[in-house]
C-alpha atoms as a PDB file:
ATOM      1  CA  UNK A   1      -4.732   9.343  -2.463  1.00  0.00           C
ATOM      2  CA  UNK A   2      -4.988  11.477   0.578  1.00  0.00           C
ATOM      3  CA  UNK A   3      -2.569   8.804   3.116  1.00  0.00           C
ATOM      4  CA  UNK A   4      -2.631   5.462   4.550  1.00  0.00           C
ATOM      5  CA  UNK A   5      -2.255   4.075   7.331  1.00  0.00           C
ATOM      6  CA  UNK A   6      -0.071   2.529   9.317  1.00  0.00           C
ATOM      7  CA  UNK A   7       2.931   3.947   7.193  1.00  0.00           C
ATOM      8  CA  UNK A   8       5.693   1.308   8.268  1.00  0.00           C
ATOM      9  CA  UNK A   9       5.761  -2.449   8.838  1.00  0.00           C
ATOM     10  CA  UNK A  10       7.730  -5.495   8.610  1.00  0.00           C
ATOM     11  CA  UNK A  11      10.038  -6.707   5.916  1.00  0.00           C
ATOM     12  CA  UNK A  12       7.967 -10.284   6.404  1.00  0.00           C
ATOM     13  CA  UNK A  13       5.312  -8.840   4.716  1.00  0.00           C
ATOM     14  CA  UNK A  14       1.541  -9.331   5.982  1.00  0.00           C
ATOM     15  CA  UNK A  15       0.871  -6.364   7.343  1.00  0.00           C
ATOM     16  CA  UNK A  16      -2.904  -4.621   6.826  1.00  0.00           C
ATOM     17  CA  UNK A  17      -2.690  -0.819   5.699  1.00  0.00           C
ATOM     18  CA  UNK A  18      -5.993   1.616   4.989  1.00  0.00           C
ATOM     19  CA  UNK A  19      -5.579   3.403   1.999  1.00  0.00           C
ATOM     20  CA  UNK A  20      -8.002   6.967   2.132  1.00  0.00           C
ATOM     21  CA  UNK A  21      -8.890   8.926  -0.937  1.00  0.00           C
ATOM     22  CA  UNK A  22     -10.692   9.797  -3.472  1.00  0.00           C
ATOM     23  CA  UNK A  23     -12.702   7.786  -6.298  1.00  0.00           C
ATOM     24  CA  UNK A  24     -11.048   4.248  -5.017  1.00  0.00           C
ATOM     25  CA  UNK A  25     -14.409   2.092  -5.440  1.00  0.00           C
ATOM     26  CA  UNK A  26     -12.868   0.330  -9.238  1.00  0.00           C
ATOM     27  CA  UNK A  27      -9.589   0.126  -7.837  1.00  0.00           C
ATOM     28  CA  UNK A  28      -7.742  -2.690  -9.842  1.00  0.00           C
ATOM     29  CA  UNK A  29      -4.311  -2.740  -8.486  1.00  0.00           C
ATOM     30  CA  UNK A  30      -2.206  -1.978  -5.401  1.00  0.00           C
ATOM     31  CA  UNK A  31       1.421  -2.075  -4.993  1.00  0.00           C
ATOM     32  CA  UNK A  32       4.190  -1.264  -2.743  1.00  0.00           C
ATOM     33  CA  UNK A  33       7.469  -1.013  -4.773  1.00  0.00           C
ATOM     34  CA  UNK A  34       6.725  -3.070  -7.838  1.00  0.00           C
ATOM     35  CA  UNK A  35       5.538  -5.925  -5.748  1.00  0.00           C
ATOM     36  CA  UNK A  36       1.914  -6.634  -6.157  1.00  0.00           C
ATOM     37  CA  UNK A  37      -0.389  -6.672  -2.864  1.00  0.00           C
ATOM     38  CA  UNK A  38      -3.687  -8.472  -1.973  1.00  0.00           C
ATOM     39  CA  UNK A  39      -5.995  -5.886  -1.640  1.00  0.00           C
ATOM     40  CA  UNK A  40      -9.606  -4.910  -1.157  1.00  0.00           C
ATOM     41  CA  UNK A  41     -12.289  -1.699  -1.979  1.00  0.00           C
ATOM     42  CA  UNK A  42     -14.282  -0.859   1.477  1.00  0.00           C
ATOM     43  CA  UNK A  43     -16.299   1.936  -0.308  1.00  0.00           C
ATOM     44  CA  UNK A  44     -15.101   4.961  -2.963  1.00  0.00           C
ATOM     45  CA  UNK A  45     -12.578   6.686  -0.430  1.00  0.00           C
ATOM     46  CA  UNK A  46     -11.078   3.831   1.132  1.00  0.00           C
ATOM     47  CA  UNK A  47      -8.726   0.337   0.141  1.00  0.00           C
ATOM     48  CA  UNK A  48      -6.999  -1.899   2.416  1.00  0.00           C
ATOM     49  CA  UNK A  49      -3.956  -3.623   1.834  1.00  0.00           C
ATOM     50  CA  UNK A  50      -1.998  -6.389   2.435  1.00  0.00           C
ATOM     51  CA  UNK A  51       2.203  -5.578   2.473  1.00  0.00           C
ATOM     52  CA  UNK A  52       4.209  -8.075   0.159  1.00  0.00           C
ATOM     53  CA  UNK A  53       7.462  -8.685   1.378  1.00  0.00           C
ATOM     54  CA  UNK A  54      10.357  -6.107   0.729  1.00  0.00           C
ATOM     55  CA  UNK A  55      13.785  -5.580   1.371  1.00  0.00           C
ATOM     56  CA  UNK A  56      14.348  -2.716   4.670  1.00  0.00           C
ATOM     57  CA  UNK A  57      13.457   0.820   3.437  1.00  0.00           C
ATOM     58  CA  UNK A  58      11.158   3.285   1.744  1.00  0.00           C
ATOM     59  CA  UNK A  59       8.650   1.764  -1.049  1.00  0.00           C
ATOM     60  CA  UNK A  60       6.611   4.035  -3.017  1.00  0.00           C
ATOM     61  CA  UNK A  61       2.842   3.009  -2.567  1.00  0.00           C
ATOM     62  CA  UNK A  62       0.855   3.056  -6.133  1.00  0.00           C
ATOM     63  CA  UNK A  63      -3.013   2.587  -6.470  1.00  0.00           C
ATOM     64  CA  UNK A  64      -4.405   1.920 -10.007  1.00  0.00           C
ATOM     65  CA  UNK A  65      -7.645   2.962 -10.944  1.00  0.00           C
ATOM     66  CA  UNK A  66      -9.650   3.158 -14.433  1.00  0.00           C
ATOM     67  CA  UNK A  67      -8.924   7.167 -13.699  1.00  0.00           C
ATOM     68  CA  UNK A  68      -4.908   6.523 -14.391  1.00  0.00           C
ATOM     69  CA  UNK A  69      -2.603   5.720 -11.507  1.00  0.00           C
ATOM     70  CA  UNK A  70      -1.232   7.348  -8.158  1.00  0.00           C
ATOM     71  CA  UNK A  71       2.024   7.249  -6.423  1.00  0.00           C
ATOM     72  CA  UNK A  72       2.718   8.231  -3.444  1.00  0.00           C
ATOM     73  CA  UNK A  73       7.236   7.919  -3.067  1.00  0.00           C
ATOM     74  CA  UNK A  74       8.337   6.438  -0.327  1.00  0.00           C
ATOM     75  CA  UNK A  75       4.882   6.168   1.460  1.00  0.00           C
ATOM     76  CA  UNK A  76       5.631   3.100   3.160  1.00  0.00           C
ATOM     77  CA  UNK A  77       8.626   1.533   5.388  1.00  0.00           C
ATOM     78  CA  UNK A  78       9.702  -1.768   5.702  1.00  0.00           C
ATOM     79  CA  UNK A  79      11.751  -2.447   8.385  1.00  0.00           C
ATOM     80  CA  UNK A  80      13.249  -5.450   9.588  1.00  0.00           C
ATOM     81  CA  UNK A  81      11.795  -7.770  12.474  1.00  0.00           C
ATOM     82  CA  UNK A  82      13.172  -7.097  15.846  1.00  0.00           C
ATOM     83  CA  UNK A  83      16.091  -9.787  15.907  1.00  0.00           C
ATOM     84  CA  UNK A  84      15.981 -10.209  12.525  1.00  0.00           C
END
């Protein structure tokens, strides 16, 4: 993985985030944390993801490919709603 993009969002959950590398076309799994997101392969170098809700904070990112597995620590923060 080379970044993604945008690296923060809300703690709700929901929020859409491009994933760039390399070799991404059989991507089978995406996850921020341990939680499982909703997720879909544009072409080879590029995923987007849905955020599952988190708790406030860092969350590694991993991608999951035939090729083995990536993570990327504390590529994405959750932070809470404004007033919540």
């Amino acid at each position: 993985m080379s970044g993604l993009s945008p690296s923060s969002g809300s703690t709700n959950g929901g929020d859409t985030i491009t994933i760039n590398g390399t070799n991404l076309a059989d991507t089978k799994a995406v996850t921020f944390g341990r939680n499982p997101a909703h997720f879909g392969v544009i072409d080879s170098n590029t995923v987007t993801a849905i955020t599952p809700p988190s708790p406030a904070g860092p969350a590694d990112m991993t991608v999951t490919t035939p090729g083995g597995t990536a993570t990327d620590p504390g590529a994405f923060t959750y932070q809470a709603p404004p007033g919540g």
